[in-house]
Protein backbone atom coordinates (compact mmCIF):
# COMPACT_ATOMS: atom_id res chain seq x y z
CA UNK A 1 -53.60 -1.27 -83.20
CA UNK A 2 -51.80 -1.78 -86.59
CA UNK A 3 -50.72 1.18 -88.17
CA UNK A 4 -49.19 1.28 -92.35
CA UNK A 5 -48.65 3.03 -95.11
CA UNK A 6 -51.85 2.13 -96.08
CA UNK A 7 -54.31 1.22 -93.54
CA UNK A 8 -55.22 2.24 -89.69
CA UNK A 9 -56.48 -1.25 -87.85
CA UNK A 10 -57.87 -1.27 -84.65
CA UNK A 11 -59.42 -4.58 -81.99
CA UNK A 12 -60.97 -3.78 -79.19
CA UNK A 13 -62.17 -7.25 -77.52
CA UNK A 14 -64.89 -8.11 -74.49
CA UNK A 15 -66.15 -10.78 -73.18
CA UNK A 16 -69.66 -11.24 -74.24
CA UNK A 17 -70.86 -13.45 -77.08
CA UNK A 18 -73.34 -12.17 -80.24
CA UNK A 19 -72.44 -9.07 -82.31
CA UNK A 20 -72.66 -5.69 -80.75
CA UNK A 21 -74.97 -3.96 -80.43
CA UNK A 22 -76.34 -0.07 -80.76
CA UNK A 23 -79.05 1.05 -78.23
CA UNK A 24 -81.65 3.78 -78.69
CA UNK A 25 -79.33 7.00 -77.86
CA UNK A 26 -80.66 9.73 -75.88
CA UNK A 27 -79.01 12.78 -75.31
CA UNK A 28 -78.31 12.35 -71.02
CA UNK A 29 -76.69 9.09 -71.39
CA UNK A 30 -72.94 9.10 -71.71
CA UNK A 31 -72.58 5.34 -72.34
CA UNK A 32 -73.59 3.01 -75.85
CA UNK A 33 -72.04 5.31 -78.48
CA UNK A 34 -69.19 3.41 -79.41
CA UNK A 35 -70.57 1.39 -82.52
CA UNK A 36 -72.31 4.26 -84.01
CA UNK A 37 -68.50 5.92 -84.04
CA UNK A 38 -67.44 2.67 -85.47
CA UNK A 39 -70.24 2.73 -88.62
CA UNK A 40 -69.79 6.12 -88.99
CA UNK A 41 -66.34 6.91 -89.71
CA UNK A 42 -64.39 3.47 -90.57
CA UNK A 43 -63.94 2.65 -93.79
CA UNK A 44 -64.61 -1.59 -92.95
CA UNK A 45 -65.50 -2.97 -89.68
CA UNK A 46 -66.31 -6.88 -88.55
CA UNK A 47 -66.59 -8.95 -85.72
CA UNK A 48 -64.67 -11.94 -84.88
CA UNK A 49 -64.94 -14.44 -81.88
CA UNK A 50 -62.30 -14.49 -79.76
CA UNK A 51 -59.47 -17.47 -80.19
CA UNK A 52 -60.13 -19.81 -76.91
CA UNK A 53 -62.45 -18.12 -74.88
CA UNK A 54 -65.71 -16.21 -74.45
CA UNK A 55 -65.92 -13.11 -76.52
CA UNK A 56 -65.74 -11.64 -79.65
CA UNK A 57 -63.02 -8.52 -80.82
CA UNK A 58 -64.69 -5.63 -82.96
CA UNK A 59 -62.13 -4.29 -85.83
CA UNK A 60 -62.47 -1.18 -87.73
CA UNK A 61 -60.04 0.14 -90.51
CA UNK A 62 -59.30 3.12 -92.04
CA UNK A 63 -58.19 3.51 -95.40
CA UNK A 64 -54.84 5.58 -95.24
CA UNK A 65 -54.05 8.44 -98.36
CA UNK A 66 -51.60 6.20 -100.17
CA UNK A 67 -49.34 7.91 -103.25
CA UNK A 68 -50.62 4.82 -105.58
CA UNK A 69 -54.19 4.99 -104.22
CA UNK A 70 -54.57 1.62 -103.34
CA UNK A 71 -56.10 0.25 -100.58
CA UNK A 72 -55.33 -2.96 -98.09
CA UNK A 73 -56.86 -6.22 -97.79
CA UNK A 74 -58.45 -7.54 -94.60
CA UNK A 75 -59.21 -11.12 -93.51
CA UNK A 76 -62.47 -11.45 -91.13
CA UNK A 77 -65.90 -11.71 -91.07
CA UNK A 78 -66.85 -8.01 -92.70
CA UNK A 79 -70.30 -7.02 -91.24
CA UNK A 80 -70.55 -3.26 -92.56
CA UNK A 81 -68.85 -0.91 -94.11
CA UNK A 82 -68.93 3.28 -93.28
């Protein structure tokens, strides 16, 4: 996690290839929620493989209140947005 004046960025990284996915939710199952988090309240998410080995890291950024009301560039493959 990267935290700055202007921006919250987070990786979380696994070990499976292809971009995440979201299954069907229903309301016993504890387990699958995390992307829907992701598109829901991030400002800019992506996916990018991991560097020398199977797997691929999921980052998601939020957009800090700055004084000047700027906002902070990210290199990476942007998939979405929230």
């Amino acid at each position: 996690m990267t935290v700055t004046d202007e921006v919250v960025l987070v990786f979380v990284g696994d070990g499976m290839d292809g971009h995440p996915r979201s299954p069907v939710q229903s309301d016993g199952r504890e387990d699958g929620r995390g992307m829907l988090l992701v598109r829901s309240l991030a400002d800019e998410w992506g996916v990018s493989p991991a560097a020398g080995r199977v797997g691929k890291a999921v980052w998601f950024l939020f957009h800090r209140a700055a004084a000047d009301g700027r906002g902070a560039e990210v290199e990476g493959q942007v998939v979405g947005r929230g």
